[in-house]
N, C-alpha and C. Protein backbone atom coordinates (compact mmCIF):
# COMPACT_ATOMS: atom_id res chain seq x y z
N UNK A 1 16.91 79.16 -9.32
CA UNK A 1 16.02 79.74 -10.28
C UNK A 1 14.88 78.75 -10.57
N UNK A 2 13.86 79.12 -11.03
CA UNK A 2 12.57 78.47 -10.89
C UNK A 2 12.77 78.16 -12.60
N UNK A 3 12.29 76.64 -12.90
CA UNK A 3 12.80 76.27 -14.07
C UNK A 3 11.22 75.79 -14.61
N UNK A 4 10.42 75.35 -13.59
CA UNK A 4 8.67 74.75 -14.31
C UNK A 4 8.21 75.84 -13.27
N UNK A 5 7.37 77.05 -13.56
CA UNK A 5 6.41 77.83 -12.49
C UNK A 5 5.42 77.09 -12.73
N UNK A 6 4.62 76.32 -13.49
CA UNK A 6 3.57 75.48 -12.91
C UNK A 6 3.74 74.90 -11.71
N UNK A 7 4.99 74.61 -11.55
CA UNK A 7 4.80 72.88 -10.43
C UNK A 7 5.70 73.80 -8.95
N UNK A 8 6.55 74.66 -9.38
CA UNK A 8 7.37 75.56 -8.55
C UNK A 8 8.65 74.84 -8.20
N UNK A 9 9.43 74.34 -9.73
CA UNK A 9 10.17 73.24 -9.54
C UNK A 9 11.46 74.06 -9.93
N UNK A 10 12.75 73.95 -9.26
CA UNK A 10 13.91 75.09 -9.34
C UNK A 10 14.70 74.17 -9.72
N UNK A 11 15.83 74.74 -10.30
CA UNK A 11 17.24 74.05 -11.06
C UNK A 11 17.86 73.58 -9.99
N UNK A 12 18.12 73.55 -9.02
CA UNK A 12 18.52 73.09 -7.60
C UNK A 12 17.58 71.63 -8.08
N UNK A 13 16.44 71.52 -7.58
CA UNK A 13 15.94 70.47 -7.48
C UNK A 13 16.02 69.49 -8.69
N UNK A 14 15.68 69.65 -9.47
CA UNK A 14 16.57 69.05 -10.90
C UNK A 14 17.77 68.45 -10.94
N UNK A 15 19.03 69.44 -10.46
CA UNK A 15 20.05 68.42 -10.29
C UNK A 15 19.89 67.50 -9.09
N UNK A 16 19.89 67.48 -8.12
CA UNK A 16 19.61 66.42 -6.69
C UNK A 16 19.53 65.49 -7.48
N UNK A 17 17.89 66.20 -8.07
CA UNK A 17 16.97 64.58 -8.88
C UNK A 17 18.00 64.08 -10.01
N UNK A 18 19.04 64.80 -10.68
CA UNK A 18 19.66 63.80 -11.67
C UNK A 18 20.67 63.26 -11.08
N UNK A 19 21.49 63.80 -9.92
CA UNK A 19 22.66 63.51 -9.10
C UNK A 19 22.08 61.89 -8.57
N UNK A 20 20.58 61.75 -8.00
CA UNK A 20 19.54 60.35 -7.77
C UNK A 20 19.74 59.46 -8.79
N UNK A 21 19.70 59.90 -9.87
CA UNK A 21 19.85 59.29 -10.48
C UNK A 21 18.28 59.24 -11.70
N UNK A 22 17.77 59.93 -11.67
CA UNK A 22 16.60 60.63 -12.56
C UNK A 22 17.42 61.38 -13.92
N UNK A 23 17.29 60.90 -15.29
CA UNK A 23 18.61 61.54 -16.04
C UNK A 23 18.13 61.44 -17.33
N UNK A 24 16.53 61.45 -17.11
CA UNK A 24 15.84 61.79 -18.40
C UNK A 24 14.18 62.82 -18.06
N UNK A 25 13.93 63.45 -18.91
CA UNK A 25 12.53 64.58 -18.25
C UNK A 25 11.52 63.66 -18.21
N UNK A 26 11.46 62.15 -18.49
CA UNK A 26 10.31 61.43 -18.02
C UNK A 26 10.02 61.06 -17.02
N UNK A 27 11.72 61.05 -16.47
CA UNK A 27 12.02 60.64 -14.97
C UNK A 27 11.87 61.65 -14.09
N UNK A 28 12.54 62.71 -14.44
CA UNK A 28 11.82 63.76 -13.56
C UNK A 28 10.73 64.02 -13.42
N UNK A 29 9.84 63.76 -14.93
CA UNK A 29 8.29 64.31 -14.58
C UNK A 29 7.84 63.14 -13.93
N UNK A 30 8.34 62.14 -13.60
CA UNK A 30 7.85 61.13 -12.30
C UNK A 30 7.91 61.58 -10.86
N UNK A 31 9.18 62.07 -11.03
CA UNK A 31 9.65 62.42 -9.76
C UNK A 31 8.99 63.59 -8.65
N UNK A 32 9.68 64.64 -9.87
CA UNK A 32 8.98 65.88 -9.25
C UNK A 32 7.76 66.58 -9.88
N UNK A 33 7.16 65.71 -11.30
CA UNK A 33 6.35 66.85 -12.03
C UNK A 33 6.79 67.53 -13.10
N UNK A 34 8.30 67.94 -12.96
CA UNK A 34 8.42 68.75 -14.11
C UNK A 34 7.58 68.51 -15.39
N UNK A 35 7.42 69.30 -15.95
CA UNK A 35 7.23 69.63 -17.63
C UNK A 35 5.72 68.44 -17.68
N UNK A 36 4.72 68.26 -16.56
CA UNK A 36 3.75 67.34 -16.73
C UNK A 36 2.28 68.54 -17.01
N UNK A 37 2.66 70.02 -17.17
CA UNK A 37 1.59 70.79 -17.04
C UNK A 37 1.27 71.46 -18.81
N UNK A 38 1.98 72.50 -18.74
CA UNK A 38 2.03 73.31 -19.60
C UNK A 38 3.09 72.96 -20.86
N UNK A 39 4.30 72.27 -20.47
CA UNK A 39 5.55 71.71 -21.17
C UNK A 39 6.71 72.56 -21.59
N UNK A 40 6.52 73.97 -20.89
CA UNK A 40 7.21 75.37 -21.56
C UNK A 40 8.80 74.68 -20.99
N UNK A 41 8.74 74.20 -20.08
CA UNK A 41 10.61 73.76 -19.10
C UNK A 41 10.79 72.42 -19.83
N UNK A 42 10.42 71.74 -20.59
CA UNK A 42 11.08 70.76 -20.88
C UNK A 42 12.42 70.98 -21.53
N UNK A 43 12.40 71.72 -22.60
CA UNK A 43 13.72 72.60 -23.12
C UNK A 43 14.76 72.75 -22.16
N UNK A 44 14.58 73.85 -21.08
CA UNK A 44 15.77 73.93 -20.12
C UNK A 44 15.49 73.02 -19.21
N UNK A 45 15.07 72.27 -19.43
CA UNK A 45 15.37 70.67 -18.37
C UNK A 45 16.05 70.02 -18.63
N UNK A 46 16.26 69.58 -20.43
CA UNK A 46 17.17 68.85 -20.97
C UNK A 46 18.90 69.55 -20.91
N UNK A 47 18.23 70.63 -20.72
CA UNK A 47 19.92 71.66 -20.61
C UNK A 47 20.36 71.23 -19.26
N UNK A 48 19.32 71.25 -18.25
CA UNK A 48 19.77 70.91 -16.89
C UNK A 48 20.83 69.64 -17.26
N UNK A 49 20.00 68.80 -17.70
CA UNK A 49 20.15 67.40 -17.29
C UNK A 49 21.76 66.96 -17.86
N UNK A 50 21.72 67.77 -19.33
CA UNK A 50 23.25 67.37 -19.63
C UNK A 50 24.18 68.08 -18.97
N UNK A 51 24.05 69.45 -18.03
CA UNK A 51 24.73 70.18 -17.49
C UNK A 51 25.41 69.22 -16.57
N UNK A 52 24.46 68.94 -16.05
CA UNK A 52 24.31 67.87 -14.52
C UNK A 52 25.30 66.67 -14.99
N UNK A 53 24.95 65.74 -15.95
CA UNK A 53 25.61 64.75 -16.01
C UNK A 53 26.65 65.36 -16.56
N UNK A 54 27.05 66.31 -17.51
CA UNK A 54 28.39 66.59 -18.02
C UNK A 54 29.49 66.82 -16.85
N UNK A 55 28.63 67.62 -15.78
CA UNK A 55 30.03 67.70 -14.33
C UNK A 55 29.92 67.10 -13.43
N UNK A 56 28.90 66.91 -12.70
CA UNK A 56 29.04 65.95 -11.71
C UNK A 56 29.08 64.56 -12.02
N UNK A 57 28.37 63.91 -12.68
CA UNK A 57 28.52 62.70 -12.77
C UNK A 57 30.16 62.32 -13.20
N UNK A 58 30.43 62.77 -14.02
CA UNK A 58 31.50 62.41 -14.66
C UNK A 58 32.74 62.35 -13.75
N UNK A 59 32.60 63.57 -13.09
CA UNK A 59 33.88 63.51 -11.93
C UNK A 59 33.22 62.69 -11.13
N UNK A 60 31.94 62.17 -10.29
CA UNK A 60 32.28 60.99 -9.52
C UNK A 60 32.73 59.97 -10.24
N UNK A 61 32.18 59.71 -10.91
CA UNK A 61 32.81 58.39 -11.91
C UNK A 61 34.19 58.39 -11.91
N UNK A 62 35.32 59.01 -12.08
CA UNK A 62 36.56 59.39 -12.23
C UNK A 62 37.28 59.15 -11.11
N UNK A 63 36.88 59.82 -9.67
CA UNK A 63 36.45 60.06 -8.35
C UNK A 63 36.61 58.63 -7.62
N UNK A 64 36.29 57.40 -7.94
CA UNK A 64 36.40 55.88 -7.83
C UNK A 64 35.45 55.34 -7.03
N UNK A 65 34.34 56.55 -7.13
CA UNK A 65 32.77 55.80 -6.89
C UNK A 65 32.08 54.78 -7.35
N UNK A 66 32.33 54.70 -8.16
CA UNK A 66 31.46 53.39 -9.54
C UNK A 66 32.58 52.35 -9.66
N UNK A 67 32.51 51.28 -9.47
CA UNK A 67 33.38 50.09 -9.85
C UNK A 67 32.72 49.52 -11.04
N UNK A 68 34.31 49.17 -12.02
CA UNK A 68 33.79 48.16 -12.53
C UNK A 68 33.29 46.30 -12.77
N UNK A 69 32.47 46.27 -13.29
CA UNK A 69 31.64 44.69 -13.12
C UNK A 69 32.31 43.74 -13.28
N UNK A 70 33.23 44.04 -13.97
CA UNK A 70 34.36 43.16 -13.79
C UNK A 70 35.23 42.52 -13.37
């Protein structure tokens, strides 16, 4: 689904970019643009973004991708 029609930026591409590691809309609007036009998607960007980190991240983390520094 198309989440900024200014830039033609879809919820697909959003997560990638937060899965990258992009995990704030400043970072995305670096990335891809989002929310740098009109600002109407910043709202459901932030929905993206906790969607995104609420499931995927969390299960890689769990998953034994990330070590700790210790």
């Amino acid at each position: 689904m198309y989440v900024c029609i200014c830039k033609g930026i879809t919820d697909r591409q959003i997560k990638e970019a937060v899965y990258d590691g992009s995990t704030s809309v400043k970072a995305l609007r670096r990335q891809l643009g989002v929310s740098s036009q009109c600002g109407r998607c910043a709202e459901q960007t932030k929905e993206i973004i906790s969607e995104t980190l609420g499931t995927g991240m969390i299960s890689s983390a769990t998953s034994g991708l990330f070590y700790s520094a210790s």
